[in-house]
PDB file of N, CA and C in Angstrom:
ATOM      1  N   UNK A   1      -2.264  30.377  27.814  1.00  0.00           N
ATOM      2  CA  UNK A   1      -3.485  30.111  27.075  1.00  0.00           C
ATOM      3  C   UNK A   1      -3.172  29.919  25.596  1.00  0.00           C
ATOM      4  N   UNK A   2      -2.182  31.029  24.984  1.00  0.00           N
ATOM      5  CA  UNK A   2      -2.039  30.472  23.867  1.00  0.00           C
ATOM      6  C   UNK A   2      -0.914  29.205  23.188  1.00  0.00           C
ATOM      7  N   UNK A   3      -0.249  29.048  24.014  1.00  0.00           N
ATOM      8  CA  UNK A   3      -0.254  27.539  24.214  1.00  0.00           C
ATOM      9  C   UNK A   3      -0.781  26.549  23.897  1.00  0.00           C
ATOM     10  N   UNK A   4      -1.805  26.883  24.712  1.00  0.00           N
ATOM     11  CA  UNK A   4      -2.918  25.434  25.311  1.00  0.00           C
ATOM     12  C   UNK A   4      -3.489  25.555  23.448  1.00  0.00           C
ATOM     13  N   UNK A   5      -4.152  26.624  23.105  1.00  0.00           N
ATOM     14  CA  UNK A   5      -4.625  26.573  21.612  1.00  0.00           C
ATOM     15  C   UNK A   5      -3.666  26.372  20.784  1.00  0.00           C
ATOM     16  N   UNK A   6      -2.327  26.393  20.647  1.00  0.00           N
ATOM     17  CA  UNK A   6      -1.287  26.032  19.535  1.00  0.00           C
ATOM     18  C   UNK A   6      -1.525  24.070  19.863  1.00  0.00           C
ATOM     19  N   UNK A   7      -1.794  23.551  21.038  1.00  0.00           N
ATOM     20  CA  UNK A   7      -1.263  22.536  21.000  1.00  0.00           C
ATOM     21  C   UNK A   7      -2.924  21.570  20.673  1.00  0.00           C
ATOM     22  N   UNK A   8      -3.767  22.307  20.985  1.00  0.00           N
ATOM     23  CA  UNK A   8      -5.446  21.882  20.485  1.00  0.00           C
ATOM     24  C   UNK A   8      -5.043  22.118  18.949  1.00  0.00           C
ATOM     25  N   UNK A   9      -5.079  23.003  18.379  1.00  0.00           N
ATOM     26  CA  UNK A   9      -4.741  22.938  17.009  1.00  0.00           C
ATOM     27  C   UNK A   9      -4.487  21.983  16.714  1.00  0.00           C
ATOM     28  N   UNK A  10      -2.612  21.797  16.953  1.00  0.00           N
ATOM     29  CA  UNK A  10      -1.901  20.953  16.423  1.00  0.00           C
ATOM     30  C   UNK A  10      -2.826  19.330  16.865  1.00  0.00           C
ATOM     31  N   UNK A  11      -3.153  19.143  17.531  1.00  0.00           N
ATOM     32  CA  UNK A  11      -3.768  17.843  18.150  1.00  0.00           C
ATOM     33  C   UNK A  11      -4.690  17.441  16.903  1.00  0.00           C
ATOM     34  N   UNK A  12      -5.380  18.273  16.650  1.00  0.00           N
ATOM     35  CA  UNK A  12      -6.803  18.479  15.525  1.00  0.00           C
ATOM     36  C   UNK A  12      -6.712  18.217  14.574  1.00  0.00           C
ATOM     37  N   UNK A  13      -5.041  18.528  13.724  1.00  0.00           N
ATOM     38  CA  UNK A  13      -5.162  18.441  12.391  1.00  0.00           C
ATOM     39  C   UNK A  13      -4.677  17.607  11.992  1.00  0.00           C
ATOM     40  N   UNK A  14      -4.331  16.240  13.083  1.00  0.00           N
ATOM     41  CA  UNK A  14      -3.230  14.990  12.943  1.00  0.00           C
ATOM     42  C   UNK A  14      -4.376  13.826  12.016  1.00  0.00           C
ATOM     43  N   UNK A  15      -3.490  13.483  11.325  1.00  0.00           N
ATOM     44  CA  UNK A  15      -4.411  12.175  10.238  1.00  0.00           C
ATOM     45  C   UNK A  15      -4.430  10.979  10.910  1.00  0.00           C
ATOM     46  N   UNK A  16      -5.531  10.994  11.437  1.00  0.00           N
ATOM     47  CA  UNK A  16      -5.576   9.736  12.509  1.00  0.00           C
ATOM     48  C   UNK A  16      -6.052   8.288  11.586  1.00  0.00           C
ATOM     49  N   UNK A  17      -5.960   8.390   9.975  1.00  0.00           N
ATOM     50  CA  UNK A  17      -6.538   7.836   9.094  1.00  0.00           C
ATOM     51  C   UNK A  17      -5.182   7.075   9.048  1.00  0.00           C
ATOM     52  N   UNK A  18      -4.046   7.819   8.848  1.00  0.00           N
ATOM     53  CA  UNK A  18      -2.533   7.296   8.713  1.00  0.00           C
ATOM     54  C   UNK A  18      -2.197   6.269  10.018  1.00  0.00           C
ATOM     55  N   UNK A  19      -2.811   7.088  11.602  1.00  0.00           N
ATOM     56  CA  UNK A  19      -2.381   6.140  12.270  1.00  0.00           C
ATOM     57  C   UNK A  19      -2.654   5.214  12.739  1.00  0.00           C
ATOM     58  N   UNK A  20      -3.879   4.647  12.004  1.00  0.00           N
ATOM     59  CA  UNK A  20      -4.652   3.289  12.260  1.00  0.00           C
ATOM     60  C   UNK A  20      -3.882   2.164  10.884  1.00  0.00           C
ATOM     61  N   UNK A  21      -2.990   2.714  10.368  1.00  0.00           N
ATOM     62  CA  UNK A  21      -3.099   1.790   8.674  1.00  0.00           C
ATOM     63  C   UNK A  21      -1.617   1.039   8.971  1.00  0.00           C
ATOM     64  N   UNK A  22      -1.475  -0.130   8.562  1.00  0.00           N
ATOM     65  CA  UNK A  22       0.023  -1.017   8.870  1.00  0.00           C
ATOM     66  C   UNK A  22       1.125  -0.470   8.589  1.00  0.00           C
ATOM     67  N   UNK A  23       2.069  -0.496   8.533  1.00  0.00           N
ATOM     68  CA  UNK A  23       3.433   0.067   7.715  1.00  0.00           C
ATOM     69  C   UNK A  23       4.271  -1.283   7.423  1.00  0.00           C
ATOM     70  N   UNK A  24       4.302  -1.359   6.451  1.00  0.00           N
ATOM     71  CA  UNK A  24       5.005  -2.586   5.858  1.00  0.00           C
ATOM     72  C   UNK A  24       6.285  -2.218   5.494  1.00  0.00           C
ATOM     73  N   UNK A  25       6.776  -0.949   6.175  1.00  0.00           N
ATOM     74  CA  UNK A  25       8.353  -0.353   6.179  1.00  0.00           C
ATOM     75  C   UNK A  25       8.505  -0.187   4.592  1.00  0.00           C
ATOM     76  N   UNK A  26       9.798  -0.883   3.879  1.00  0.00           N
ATOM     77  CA  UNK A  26       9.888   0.241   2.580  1.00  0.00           C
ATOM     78  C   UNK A  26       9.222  -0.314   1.496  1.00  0.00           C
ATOM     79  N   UNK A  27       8.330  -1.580   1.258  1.00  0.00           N
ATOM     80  CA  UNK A  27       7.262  -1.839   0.392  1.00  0.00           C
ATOM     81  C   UNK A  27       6.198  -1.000  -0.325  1.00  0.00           C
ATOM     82  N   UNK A  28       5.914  -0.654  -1.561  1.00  0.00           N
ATOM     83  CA  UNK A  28       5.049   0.223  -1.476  1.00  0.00           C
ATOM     84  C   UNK A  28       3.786  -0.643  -2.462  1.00  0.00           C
ATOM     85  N   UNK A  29       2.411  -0.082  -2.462  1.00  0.00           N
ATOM     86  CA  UNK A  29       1.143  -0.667  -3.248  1.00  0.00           C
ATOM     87  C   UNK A  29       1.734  -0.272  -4.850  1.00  0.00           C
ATOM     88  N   UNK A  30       1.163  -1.566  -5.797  1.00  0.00           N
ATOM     89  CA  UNK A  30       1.051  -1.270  -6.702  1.00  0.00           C
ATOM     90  C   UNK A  30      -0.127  -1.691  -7.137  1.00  0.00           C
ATOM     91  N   UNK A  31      -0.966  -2.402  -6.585  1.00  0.00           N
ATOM     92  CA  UNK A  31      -2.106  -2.977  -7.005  1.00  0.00           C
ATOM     93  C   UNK A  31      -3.176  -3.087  -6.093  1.00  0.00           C
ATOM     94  N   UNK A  32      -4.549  -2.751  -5.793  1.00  0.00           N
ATOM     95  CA  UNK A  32      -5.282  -3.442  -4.857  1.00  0.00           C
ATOM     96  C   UNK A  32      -6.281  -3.825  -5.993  1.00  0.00           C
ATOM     97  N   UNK A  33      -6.841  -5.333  -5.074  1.00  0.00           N
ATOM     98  CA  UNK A  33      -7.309  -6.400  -6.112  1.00  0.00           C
ATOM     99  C   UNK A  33      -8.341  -7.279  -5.396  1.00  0.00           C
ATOM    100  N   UNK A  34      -9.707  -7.272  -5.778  1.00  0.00           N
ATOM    101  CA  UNK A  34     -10.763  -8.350  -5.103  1.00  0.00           C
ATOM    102  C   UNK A  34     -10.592  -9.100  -4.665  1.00  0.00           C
ATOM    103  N   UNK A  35      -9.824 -10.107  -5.070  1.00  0.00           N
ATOM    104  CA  UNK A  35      -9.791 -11.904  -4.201  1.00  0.00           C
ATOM    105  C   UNK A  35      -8.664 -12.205  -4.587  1.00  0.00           C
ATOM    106  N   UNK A  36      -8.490 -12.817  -3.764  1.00  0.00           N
ATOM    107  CA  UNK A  36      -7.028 -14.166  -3.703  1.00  0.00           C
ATOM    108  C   UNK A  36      -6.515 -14.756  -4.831  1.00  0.00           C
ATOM    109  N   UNK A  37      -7.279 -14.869  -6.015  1.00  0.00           N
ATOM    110  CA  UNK A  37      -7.017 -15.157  -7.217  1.00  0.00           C
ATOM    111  C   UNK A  37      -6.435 -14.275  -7.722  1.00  0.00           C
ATOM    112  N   UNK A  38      -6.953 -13.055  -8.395  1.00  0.00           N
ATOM    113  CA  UNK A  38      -6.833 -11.543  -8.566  1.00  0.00           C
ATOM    114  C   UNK A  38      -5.294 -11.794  -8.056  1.00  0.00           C
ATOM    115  N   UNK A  39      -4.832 -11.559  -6.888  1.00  0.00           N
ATOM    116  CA  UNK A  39      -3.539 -11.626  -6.249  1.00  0.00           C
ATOM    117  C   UNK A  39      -2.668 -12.325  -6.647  1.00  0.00           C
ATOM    118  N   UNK A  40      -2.891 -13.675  -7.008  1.00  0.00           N
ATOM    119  CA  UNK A  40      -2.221 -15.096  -7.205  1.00  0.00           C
ATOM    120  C   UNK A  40      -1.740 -14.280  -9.009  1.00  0.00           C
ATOM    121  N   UNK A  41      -2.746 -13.661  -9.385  1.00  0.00           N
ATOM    122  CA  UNK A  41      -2.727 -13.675 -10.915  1.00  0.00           C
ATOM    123  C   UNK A  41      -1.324 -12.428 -10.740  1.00  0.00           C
ATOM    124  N   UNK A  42      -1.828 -10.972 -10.363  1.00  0.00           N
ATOM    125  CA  UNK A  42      -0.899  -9.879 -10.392  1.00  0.00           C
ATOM    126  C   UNK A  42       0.522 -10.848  -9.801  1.00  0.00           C
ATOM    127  N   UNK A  43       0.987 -11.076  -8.661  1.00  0.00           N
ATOM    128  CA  UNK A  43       1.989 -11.430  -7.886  1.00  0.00           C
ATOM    129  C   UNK A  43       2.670 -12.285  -9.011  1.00  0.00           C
ATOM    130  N   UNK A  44       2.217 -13.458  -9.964  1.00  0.00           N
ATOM    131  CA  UNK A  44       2.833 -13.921 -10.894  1.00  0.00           C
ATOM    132  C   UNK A  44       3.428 -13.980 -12.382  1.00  0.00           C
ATOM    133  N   UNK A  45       2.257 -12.441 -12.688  1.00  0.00           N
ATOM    134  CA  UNK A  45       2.909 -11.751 -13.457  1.00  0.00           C
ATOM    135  C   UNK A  45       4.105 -11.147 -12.893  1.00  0.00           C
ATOM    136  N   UNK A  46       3.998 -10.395 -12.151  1.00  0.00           N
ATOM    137  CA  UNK A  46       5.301  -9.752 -11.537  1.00  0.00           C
ATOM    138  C   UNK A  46       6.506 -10.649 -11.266  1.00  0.00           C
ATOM    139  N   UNK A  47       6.400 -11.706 -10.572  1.00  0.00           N
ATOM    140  CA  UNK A  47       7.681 -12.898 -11.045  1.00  0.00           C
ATOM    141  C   UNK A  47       7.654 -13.001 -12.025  1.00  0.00           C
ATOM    142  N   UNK A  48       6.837 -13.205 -13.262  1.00  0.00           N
ATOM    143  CA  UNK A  48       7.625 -13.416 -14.766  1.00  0.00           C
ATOM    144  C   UNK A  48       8.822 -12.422 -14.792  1.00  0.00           C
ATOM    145  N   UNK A  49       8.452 -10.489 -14.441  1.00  0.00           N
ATOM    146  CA  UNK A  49       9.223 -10.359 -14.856  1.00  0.00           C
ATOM    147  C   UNK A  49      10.329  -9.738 -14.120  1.00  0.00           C
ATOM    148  N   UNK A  50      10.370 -10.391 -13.073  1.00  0.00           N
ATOM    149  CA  UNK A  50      11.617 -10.896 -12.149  1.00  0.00           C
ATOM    150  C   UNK A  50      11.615  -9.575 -10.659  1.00  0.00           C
ATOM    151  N   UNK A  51       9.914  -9.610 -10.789  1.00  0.00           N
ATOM    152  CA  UNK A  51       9.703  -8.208  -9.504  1.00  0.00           C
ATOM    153  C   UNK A  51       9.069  -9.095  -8.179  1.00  0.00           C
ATOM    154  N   UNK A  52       9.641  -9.440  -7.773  1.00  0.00           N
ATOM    155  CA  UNK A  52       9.111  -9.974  -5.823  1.00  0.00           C
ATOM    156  C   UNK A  52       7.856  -9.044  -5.408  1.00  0.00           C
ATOM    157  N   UNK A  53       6.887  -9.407  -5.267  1.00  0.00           N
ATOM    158  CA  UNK A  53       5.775  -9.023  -4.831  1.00  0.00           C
ATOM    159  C   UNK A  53       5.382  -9.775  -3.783  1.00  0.00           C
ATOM    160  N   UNK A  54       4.360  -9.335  -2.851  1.00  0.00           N
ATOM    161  CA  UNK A  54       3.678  -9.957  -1.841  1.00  0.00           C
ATOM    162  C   UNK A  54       2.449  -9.137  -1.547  1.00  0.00           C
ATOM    163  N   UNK A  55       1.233  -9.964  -1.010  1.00  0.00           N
ATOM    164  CA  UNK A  55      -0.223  -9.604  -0.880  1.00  0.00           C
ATOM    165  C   UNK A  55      -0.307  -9.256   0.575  1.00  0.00           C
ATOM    166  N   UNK A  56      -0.902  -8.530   1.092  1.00  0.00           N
ATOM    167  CA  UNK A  56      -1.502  -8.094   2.560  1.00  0.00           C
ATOM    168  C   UNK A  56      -2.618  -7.145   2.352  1.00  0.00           C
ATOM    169  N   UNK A  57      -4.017  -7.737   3.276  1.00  0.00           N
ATOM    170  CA  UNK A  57      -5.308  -7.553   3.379  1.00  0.00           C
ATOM    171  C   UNK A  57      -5.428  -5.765   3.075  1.00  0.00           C
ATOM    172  N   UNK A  58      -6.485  -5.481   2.924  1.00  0.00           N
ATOM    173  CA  UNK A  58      -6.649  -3.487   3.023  1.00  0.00           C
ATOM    174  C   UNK A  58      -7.135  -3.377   4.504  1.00  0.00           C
ATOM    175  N   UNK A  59      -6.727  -2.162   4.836  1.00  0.00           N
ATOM    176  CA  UNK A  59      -7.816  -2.081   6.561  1.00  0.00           C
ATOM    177  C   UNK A  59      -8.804  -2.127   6.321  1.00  0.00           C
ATOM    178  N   UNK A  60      -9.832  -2.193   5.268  1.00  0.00           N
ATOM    179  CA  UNK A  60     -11.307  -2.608   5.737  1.00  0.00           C
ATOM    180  C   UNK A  60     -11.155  -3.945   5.755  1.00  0.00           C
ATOM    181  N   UNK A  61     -10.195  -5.204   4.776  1.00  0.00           N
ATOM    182  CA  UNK A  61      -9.931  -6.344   5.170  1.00  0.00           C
ATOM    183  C   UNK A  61     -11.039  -7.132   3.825  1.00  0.00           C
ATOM    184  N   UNK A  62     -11.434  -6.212   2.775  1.00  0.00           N
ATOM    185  CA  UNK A  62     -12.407  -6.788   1.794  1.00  0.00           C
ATOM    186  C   UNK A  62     -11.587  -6.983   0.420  1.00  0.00           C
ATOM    187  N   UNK A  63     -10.365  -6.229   0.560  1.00  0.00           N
ATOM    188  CA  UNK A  63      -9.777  -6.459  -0.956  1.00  0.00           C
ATOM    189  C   UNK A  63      -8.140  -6.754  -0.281  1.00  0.00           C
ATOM    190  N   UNK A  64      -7.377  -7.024  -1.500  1.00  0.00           N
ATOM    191  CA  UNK A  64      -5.608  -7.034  -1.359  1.00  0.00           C
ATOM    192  C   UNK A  64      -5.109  -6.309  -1.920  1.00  0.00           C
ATOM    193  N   UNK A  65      -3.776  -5.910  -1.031  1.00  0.00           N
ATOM    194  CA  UNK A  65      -2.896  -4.900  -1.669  1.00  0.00           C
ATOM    195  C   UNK A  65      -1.681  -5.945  -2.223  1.00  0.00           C
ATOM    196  N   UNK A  66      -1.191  -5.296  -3.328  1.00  0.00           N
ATOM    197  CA  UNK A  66       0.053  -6.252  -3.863  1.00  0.00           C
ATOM    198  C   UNK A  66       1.197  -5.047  -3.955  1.00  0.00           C
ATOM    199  N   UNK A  67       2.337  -5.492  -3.045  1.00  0.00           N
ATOM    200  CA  UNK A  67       3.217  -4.601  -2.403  1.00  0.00           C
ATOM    201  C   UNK A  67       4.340  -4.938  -3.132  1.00  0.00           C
ATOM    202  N   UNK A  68       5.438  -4.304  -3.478  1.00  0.00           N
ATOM    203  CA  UNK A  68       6.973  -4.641  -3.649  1.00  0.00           C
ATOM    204  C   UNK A  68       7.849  -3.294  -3.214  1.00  0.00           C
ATOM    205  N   UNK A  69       9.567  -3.697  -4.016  1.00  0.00           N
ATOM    206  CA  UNK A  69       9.966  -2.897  -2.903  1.00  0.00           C
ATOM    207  C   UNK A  69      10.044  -1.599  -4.146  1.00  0.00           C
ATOM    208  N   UNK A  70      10.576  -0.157  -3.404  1.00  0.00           N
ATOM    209  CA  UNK A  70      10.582   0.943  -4.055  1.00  0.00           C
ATOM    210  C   UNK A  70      11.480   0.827  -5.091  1.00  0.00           C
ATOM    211  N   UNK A  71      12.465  -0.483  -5.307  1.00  0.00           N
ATOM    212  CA  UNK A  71      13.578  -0.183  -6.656  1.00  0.00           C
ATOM    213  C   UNK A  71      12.783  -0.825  -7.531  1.00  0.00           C
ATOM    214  N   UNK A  72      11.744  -1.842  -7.142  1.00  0.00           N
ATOM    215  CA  UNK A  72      10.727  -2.575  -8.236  1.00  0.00           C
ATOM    216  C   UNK A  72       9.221  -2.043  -8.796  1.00  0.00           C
ATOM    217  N   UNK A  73       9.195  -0.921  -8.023  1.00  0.00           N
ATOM    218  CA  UNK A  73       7.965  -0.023  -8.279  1.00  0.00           C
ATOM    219  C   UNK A  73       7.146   0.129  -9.596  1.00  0.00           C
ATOM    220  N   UNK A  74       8.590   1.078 -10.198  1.00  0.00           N
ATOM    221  CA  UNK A  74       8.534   1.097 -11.664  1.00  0.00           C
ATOM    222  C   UNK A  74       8.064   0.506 -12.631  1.00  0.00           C
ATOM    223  N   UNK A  75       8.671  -0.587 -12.868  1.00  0.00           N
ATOM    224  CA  UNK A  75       8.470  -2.234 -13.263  1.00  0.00           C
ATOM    225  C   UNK A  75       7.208  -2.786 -13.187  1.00  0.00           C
ATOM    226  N   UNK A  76       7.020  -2.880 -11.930  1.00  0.00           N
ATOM    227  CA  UNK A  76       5.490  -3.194 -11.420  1.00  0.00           C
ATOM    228  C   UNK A  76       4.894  -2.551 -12.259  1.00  0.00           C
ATOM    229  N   UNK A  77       4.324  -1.642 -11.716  1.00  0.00           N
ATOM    230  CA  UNK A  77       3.299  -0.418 -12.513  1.00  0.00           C
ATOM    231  C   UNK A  77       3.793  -0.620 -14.182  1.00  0.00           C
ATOM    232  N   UNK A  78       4.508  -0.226 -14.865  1.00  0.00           N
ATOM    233  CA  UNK A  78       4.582  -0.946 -16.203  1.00  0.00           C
ATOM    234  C   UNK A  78       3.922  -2.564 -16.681  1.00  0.00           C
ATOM    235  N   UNK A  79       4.210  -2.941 -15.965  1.00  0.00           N
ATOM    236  CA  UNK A  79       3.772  -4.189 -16.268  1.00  0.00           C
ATOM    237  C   UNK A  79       2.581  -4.613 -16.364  1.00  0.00           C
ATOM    238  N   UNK A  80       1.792  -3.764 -15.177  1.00  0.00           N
ATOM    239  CA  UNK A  80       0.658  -3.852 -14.929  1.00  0.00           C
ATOM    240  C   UNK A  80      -0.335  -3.103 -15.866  1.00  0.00           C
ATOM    241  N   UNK A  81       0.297  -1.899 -16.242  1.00  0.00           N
ATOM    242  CA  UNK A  81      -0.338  -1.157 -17.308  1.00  0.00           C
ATOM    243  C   UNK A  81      -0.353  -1.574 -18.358  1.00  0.00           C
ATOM    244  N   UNK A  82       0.478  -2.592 -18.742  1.00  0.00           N
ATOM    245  CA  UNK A  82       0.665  -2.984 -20.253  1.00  0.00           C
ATOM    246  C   UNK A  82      -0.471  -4.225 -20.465  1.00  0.00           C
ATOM    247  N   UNK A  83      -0.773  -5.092 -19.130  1.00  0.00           N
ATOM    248  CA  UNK A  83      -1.797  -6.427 -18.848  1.00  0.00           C
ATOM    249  C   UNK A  83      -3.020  -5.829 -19.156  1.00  0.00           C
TER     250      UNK A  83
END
């Protein structure tokens, strides 16, 4: 029986929020942004200054995330703070 309640617990407290959301493996958000423009604009700042970015939808599917990789993170976010 107490078992059965260690494993109801554990069942209960899982973030089922995490396991509905994409994994774009080692990319991480630096930006989410209204429209396609918005995107076009961040993503090309970030090539000015030599950071590879790419856009993919949010799970509600109403705004964009602008992703790069974890050694360009930094950069990103600077850049973005300074715009």
């Amino acid at each position: 029986m107490g078992l059965l309640a260690l494993v109801l617990w554990w069942a209960s407290n899982l973030d089922t929020d995490k396991a509905h959301q994409k994994d774009y493996g080692l990319l991480r958000e630096v930006a989410t942004v209204p429209s396609t423009t918005a995107a076009r604009f961040v993503e090309q700042r970030l090539h000015d200054v030599g950071v590879a970015a790419t856009t993919v939808p949010t799970e509600d599917g109403e705004r964009l995330r602008v992703l790069v990789f974890p050694a360009d993170q930094e950069t990103a976010v600077r850049t973005l703070l300074k715009d």
